[in-house]
C-alpha atoms as a PDB file:
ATOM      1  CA  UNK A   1     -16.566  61.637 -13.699  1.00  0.00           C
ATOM      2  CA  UNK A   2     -12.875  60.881 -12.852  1.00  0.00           C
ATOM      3  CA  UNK A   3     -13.997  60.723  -8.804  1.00  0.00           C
ATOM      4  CA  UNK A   4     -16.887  58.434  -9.700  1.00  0.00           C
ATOM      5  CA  UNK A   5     -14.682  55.731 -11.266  1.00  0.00           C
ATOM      6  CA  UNK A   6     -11.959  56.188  -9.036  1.00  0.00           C
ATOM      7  CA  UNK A   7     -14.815  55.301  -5.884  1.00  0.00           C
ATOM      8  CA  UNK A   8     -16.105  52.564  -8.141  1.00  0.00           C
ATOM      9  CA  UNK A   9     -12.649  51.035  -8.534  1.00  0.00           C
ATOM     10  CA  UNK A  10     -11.931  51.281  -4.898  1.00  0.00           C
ATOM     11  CA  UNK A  11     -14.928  49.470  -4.653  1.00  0.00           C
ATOM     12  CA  UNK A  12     -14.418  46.568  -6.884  1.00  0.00           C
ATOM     13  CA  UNK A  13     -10.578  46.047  -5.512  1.00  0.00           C
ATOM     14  CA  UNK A  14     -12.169  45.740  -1.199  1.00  0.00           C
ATOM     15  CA  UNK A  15     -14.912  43.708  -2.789  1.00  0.00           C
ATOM     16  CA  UNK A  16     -12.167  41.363  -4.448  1.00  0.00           C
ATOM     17  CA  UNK A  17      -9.304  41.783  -1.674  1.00  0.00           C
ATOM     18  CA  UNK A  18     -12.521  40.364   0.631  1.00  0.00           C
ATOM     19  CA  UNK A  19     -13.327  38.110  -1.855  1.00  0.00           C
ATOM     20  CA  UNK A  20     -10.081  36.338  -1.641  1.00  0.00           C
ATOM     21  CA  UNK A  21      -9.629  36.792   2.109  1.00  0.00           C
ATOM     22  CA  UNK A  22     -13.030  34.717   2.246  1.00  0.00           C
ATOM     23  CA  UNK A  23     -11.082  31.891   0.095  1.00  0.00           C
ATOM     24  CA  UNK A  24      -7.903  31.836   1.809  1.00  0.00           C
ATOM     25  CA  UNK A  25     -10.130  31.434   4.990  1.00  0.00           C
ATOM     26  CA  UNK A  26     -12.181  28.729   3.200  1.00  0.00           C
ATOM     27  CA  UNK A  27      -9.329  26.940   2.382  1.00  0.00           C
ATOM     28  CA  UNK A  28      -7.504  27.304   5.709  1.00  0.00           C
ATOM     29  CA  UNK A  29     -10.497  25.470   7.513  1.00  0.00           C
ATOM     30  CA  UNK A  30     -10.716  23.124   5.172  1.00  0.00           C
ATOM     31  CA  UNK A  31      -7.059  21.971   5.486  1.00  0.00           C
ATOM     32  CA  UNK A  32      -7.394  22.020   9.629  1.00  0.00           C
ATOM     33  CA  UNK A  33     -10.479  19.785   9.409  1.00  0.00           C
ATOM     34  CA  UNK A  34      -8.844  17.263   7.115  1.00  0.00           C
ATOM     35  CA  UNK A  35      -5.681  17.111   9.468  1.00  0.00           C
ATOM     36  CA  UNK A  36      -7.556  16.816  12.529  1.00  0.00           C
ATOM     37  CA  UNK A  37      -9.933  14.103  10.778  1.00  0.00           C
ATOM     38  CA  UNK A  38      -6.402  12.267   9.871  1.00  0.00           C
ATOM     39  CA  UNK A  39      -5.075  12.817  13.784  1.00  0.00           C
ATOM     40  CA  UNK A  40      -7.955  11.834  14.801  1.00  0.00           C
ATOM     41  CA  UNK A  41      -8.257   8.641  12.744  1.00  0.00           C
ATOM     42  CA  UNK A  42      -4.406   7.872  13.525  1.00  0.00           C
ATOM     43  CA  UNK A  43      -5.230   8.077  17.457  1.00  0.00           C
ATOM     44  CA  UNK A  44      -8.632   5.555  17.084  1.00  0.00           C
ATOM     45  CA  UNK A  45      -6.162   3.028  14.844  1.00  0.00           C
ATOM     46  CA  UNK A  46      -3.436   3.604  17.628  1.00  0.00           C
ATOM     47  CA  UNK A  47      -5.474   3.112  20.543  1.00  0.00           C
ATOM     48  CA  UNK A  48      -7.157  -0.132  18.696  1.00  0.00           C
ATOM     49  CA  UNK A  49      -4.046  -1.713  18.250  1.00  0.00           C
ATOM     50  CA  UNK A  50      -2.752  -0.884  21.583  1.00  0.00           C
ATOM     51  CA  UNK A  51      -0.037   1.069  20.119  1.00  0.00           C
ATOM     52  CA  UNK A  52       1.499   4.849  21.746  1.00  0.00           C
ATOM     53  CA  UNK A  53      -0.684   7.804  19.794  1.00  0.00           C
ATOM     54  CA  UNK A  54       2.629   9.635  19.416  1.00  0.00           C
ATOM     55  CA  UNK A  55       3.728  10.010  15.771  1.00  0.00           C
ATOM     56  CA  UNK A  56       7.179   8.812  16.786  1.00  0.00           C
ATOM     57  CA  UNK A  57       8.296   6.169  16.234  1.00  0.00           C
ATOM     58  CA  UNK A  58       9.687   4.114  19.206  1.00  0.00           C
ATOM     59  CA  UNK A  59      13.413   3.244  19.020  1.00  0.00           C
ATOM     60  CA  UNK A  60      15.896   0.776  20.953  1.00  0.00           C
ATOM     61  CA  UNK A  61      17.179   1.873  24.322  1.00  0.00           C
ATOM     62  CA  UNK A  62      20.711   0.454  23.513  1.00  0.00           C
ATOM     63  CA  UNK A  63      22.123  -0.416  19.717  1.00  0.00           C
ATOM     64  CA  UNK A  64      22.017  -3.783  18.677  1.00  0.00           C
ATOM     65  CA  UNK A  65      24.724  -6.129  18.971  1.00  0.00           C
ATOM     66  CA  UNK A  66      27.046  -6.749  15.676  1.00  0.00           C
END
């Protein structure tokens, strides 16, 4: 009986460990498509207004004068 409910709790922990491998994955792609949706979206607004698609920002060659 003991090696019966040792298999069966083997079982249930790969069944949850896959369980929550499946999630993390879920949740991974998730995140990637919403940042390349938001890259994406920041490169059509850049491009419309004629702007550089870097996410720098652009700064003065020299410092201004006092």
């Amino acid at each position: 009986m003991y090696e019966y409910e040792y298999q069966a709790r083997s079982a249930e922990l790969i069944r949850r460990a896959e369980h929550e491998r499946q999630a993390r994955e879920a949740v991974r792609a998730r995140r990637a498509a919403r940042r390349e949706a938001a890259e994406h979206a920041a490169r059509e607004s850049a491009r419309d207004e004629g702007e550089s698609p870097s996410p720098r920002l652009r700064r003065l060659r020299f410092a201004r004068p006092a």
